[in-house]
ModelCIF file with pLDDT and N, C-alpha, C, O atoms, coordinates in Angstrom:
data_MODEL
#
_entry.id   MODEL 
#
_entity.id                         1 
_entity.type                       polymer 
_entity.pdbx_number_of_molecules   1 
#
_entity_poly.entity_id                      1 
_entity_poly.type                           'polypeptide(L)' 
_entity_poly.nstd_linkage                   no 
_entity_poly.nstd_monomer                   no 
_entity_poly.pdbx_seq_one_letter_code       
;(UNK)(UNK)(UNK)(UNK)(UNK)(UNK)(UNK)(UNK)(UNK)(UNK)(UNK)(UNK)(UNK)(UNK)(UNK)(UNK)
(UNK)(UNK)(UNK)(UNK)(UNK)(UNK)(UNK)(UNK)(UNK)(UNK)(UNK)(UNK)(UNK)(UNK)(UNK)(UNK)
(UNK)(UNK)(UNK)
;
_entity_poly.pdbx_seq_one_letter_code_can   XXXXXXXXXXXXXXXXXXXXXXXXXXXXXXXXXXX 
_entity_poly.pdbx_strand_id                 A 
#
loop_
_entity_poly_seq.entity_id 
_entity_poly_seq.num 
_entity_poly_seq.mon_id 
_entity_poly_seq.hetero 
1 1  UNK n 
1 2  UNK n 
1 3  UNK n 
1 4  UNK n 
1 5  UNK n 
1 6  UNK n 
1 7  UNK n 
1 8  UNK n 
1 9  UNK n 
1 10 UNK n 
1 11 UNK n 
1 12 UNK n 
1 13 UNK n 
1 14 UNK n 
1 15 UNK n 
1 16 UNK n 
1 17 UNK n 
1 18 UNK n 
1 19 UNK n 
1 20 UNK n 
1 21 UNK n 
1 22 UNK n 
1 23 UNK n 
1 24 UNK n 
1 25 UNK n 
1 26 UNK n 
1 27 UNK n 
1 28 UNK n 
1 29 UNK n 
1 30 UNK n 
1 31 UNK n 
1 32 UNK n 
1 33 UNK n 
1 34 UNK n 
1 35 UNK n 
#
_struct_asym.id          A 
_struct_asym.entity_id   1 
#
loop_
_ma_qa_metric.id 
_ma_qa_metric.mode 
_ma_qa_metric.name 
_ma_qa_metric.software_group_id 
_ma_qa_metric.type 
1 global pLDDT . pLDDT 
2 local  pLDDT . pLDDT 
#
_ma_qa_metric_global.metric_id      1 
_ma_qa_metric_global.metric_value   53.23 
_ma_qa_metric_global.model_id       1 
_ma_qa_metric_global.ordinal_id     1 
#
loop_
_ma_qa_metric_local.label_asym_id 
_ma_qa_metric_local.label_comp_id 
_ma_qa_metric_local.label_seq_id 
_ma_qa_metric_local.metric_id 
_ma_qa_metric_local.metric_value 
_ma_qa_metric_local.model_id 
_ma_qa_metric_local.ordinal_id 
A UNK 1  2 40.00 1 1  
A UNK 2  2 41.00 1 2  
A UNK 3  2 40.00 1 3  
A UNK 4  2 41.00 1 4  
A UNK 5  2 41.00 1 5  
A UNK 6  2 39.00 1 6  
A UNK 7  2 38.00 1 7  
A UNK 8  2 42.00 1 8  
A UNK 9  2 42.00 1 9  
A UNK 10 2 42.00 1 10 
A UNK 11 2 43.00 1 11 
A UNK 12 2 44.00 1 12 
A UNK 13 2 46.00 1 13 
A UNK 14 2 52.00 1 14 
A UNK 15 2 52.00 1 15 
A UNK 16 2 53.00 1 16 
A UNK 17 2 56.00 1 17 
A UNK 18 2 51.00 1 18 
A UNK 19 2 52.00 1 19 
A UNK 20 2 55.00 1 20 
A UNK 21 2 56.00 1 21 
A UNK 22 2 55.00 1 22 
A UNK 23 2 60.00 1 23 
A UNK 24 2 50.00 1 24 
A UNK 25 2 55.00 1 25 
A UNK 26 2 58.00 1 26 
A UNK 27 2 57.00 1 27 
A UNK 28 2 58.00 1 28 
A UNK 29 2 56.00 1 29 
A UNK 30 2 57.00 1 30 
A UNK 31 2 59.00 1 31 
A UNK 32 2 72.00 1 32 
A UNK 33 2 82.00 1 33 
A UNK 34 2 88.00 1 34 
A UNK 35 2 90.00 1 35 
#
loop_
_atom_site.group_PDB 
_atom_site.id 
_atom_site.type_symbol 
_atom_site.label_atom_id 
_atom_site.label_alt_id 
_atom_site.label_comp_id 
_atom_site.label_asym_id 
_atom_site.label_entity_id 
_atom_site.label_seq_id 
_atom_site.pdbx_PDB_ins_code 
_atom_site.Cartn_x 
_atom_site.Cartn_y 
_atom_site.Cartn_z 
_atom_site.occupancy 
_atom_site.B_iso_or_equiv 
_atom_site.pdbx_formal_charge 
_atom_site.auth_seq_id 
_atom_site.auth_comp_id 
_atom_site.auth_asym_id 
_atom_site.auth_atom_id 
_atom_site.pdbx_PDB_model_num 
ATOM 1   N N  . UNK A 1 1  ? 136.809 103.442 90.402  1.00 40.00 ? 1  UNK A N  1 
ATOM 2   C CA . UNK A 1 1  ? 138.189 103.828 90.114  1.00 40.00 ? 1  UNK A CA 1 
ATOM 3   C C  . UNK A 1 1  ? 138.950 102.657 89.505  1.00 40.00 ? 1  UNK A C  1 
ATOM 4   O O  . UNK A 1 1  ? 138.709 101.477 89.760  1.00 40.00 ? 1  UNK A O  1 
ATOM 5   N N  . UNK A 1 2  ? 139.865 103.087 88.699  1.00 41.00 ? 2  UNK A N  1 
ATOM 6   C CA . UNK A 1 2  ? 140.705 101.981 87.939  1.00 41.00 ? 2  UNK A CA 1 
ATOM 7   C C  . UNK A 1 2  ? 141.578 102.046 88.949  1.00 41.00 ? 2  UNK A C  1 
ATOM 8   O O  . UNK A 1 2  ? 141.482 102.837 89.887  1.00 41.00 ? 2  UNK A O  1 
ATOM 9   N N  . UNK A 1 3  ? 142.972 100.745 88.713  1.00 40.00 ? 3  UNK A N  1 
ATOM 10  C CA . UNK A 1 3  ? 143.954 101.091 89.695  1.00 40.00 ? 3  UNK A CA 1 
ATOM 11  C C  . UNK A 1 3  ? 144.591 101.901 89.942  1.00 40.00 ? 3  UNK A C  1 
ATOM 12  O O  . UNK A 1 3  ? 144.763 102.260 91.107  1.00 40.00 ? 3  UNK A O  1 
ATOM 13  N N  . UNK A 1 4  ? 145.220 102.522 88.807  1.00 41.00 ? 4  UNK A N  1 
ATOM 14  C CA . UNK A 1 4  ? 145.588 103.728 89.066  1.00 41.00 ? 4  UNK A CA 1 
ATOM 15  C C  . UNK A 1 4  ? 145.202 104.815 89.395  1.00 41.00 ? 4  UNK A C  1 
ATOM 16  O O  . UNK A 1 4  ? 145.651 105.931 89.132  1.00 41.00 ? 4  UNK A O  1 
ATOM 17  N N  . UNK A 1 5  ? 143.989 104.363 90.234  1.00 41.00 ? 5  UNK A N  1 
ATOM 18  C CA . UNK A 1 5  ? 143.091 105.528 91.066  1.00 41.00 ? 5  UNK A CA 1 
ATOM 19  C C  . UNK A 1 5  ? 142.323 106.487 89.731  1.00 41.00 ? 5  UNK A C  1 
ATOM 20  O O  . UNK A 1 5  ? 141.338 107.219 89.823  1.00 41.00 ? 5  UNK A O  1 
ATOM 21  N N  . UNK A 1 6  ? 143.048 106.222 88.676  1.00 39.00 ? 6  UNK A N  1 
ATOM 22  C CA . UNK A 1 6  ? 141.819 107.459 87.709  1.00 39.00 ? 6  UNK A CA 1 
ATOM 23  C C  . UNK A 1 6  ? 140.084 106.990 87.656  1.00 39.00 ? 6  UNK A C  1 
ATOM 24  O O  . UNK A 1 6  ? 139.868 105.815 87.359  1.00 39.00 ? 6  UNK A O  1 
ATOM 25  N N  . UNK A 1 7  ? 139.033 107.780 87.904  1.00 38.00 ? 7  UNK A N  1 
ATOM 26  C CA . UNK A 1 7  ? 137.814 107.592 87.841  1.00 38.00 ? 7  UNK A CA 1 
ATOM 27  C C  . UNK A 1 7  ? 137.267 106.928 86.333  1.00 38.00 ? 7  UNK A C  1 
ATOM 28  O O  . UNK A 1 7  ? 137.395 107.443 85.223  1.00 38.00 ? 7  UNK A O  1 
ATOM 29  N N  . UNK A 1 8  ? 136.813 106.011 86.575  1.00 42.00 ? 8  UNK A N  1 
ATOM 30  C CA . UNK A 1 8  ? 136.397 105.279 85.234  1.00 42.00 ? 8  UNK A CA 1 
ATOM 31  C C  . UNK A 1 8  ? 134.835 105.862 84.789  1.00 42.00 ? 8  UNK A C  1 
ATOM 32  O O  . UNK A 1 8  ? 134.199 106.366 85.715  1.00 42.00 ? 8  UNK A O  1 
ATOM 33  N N  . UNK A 1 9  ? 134.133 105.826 83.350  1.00 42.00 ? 9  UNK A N  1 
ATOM 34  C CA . UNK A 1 9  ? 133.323 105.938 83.268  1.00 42.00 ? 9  UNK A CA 1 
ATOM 35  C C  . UNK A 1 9  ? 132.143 105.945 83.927  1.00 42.00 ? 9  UNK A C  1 
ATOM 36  O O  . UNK A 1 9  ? 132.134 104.841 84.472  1.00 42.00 ? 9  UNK A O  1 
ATOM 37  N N  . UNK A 1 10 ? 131.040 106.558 84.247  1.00 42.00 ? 10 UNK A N  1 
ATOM 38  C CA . UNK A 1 10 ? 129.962 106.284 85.233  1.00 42.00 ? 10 UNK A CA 1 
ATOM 39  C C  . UNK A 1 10 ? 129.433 104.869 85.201  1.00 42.00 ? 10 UNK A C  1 
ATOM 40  O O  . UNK A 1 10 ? 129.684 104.041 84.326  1.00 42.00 ? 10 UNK A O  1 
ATOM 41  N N  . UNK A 1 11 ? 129.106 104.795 85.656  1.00 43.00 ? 11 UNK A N  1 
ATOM 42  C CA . UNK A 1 11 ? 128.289 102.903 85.612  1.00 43.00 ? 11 UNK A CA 1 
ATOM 43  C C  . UNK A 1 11 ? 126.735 103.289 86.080  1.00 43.00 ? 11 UNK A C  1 
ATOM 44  O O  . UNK A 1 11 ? 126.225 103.791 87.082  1.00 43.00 ? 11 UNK A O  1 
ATOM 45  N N  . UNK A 1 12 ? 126.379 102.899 85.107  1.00 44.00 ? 12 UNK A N  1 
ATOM 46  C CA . UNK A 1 12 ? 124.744 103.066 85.856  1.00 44.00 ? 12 UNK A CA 1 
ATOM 47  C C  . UNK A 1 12 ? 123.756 101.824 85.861  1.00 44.00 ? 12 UNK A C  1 
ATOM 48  O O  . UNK A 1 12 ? 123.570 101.008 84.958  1.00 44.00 ? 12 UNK A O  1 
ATOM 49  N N  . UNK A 1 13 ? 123.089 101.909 87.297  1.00 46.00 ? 13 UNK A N  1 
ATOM 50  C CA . UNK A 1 13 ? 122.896 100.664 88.390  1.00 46.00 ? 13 UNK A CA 1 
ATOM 51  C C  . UNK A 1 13 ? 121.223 100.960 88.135  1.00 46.00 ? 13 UNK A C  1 
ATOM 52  O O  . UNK A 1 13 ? 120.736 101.582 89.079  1.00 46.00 ? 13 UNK A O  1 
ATOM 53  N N  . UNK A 1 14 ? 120.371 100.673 87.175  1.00 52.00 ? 14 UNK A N  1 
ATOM 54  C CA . UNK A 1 14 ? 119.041 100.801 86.702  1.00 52.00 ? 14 UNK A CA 1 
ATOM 55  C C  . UNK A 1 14 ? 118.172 100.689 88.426  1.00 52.00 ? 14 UNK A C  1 
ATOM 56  O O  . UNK A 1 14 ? 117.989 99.742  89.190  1.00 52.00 ? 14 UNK A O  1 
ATOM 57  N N  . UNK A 1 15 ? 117.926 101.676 88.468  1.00 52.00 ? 15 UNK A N  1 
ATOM 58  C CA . UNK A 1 15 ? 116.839 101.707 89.641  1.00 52.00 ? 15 UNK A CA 1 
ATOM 59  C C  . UNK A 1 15 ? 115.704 100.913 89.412  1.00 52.00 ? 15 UNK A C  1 
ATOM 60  O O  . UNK A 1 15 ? 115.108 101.055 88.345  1.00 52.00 ? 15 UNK A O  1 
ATOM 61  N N  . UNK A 1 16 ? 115.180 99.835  90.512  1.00 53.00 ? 16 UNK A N  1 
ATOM 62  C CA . UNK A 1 16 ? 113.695 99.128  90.235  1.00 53.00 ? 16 UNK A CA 1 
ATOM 63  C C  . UNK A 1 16 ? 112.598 99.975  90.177  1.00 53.00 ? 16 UNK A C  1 
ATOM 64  O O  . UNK A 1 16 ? 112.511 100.796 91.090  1.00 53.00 ? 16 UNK A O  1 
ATOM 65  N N  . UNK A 1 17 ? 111.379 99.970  88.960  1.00 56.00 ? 17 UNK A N  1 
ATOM 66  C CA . UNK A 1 17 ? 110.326 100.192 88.691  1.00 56.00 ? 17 UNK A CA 1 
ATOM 67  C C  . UNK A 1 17 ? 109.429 100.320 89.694  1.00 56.00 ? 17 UNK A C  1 
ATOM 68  O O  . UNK A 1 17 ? 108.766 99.314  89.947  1.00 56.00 ? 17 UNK A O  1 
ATOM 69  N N  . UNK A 1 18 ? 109.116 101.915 90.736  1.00 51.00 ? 18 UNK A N  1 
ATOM 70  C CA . UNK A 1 18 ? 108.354 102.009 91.727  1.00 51.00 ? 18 UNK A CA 1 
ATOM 71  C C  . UNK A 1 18 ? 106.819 100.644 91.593  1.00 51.00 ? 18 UNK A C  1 
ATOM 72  O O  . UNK A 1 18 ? 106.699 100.082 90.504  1.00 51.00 ? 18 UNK A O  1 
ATOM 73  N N  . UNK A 1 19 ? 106.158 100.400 92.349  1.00 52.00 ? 19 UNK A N  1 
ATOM 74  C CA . UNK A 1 19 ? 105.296 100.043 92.254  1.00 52.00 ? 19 UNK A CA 1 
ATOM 75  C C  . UNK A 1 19 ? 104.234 100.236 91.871  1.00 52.00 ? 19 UNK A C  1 
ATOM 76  O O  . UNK A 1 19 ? 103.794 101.206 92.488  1.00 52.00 ? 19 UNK A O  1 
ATOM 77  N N  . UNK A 1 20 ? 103.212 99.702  90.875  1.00 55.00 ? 20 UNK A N  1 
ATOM 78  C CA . UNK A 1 20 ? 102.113 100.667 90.683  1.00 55.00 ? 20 UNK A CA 1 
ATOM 79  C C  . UNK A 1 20 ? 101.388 101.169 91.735  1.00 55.00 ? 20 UNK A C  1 
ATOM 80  O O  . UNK A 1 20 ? 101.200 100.285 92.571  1.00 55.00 ? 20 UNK A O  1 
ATOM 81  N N  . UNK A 1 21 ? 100.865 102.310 92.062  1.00 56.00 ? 21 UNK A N  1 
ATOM 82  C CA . UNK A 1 21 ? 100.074 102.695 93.034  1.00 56.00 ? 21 UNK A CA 1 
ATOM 83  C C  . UNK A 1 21 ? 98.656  102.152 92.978  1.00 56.00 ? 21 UNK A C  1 
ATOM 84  O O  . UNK A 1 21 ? 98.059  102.067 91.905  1.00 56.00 ? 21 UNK A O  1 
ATOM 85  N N  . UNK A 1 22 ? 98.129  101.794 94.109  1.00 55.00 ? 22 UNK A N  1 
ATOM 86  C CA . UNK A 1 22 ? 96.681  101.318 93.700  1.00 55.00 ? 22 UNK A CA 1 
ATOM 87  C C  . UNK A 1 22 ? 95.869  102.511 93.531  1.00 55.00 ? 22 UNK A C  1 
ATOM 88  O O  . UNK A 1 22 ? 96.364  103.612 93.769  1.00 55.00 ? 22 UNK A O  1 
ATOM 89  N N  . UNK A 1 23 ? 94.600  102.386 93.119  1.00 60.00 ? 23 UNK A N  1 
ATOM 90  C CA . UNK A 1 23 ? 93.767  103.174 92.692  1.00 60.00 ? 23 UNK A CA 1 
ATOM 91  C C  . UNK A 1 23 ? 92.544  103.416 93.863  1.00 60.00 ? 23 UNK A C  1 
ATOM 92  O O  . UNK A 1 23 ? 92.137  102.388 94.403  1.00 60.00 ? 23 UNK A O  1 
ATOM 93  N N  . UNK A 1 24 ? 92.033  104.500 94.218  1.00 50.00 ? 24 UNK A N  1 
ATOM 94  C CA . UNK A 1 24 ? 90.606  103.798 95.254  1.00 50.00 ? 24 UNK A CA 1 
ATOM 95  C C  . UNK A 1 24 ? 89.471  102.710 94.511  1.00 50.00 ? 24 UNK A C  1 
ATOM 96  O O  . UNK A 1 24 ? 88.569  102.010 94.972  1.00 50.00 ? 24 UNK A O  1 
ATOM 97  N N  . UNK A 1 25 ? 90.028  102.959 93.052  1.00 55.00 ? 25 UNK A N  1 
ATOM 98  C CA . UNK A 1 25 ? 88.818  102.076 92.775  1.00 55.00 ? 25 UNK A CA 1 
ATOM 99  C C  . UNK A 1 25 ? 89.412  100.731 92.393  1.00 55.00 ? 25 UNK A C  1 
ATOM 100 O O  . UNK A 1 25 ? 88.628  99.899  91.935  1.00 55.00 ? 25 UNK A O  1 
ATOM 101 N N  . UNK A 1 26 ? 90.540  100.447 92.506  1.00 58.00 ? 26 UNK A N  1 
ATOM 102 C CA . UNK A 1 26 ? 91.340  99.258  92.538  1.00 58.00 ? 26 UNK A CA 1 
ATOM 103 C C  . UNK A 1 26 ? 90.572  98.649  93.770  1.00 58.00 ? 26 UNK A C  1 
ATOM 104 O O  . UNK A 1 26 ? 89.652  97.832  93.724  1.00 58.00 ? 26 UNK A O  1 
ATOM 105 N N  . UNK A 1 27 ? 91.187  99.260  94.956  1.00 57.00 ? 27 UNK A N  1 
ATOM 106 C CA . UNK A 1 27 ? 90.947  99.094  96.389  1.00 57.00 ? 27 UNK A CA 1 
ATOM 107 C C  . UNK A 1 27 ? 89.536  98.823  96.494  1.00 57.00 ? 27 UNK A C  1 
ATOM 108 O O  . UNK A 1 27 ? 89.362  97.610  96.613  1.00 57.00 ? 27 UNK A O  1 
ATOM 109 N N  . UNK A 1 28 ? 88.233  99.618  96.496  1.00 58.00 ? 28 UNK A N  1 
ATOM 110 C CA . UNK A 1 28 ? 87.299  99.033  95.922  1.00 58.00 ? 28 UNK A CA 1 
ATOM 111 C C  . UNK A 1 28 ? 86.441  97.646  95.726  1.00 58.00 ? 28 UNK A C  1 
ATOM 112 O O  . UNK A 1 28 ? 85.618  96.943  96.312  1.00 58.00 ? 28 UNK A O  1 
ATOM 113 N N  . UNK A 1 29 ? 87.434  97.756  94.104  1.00 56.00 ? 29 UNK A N  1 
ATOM 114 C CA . UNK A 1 29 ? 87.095  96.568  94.037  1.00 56.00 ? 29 UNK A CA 1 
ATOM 115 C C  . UNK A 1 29 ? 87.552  94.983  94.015  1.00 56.00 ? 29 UNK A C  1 
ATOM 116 O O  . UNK A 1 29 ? 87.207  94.071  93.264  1.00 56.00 ? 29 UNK A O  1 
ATOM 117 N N  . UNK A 1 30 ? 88.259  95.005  94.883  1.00 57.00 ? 30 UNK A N  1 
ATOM 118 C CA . UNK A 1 30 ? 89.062  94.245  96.091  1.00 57.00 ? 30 UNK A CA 1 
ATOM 119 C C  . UNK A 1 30 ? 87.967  93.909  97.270  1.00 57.00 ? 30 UNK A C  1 
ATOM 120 O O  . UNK A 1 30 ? 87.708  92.817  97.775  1.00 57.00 ? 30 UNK A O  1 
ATOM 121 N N  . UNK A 1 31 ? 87.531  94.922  97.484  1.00 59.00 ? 31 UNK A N  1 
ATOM 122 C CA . UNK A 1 31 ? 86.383  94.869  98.621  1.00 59.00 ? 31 UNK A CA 1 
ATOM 123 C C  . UNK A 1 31 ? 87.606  95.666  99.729  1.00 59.00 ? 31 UNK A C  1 
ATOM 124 O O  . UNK A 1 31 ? 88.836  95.704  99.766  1.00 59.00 ? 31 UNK A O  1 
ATOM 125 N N  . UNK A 1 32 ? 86.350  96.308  100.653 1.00 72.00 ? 32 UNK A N  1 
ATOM 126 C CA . UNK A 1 32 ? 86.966  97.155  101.732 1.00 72.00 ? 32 UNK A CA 1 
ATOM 127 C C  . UNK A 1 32 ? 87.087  96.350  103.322 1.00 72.00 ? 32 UNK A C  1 
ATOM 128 O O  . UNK A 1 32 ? 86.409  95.349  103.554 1.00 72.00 ? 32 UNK A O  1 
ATOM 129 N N  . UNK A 1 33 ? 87.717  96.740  104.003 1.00 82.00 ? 33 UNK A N  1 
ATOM 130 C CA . UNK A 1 33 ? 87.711  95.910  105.515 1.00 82.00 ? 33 UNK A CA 1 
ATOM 131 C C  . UNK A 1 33 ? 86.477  96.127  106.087 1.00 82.00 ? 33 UNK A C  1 
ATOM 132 O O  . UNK A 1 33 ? 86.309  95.436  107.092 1.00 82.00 ? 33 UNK A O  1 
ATOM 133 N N  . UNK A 1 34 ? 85.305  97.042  105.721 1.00 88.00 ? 34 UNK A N  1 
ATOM 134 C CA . UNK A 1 34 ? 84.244  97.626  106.223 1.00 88.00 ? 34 UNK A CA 1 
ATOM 135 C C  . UNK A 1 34 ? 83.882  97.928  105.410 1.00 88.00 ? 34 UNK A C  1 
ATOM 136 O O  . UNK A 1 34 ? 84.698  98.498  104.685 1.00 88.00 ? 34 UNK A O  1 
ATOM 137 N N  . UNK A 1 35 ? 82.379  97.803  104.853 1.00 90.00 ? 35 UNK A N  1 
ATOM 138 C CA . UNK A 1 35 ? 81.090  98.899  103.714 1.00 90.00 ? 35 UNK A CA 1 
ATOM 139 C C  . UNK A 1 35 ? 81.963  100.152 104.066 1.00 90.00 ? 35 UNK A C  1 
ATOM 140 O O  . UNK A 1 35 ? 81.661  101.259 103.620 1.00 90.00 ? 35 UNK A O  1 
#
C-alpha cells in the first residue's frame, strides 16, 4: 500500500528454484548404505 492506503502495483518476490530431485540412478551411483 502507498500512504494513502491505495494498493500499489503487485510486486513479485521470485520464488527459489525447487531442488533438483535425485534420480535412483543418481543415488546409485553415489553408492547405497547397503548392496
Amino acid at each position: 500500500p502507498d500512504p494513502a492506503g491505495r494498493v500499489a502495483a503487485p510486486v513479485h518476490h521470485p520464488q527459489p528454484e525447487p531442488p533438483e530431485r535425485s534420480t535412483l540412478v543418481d543415488d546409485m551411483k553415489r553408492g547405497l548404505d547397503a548392496p
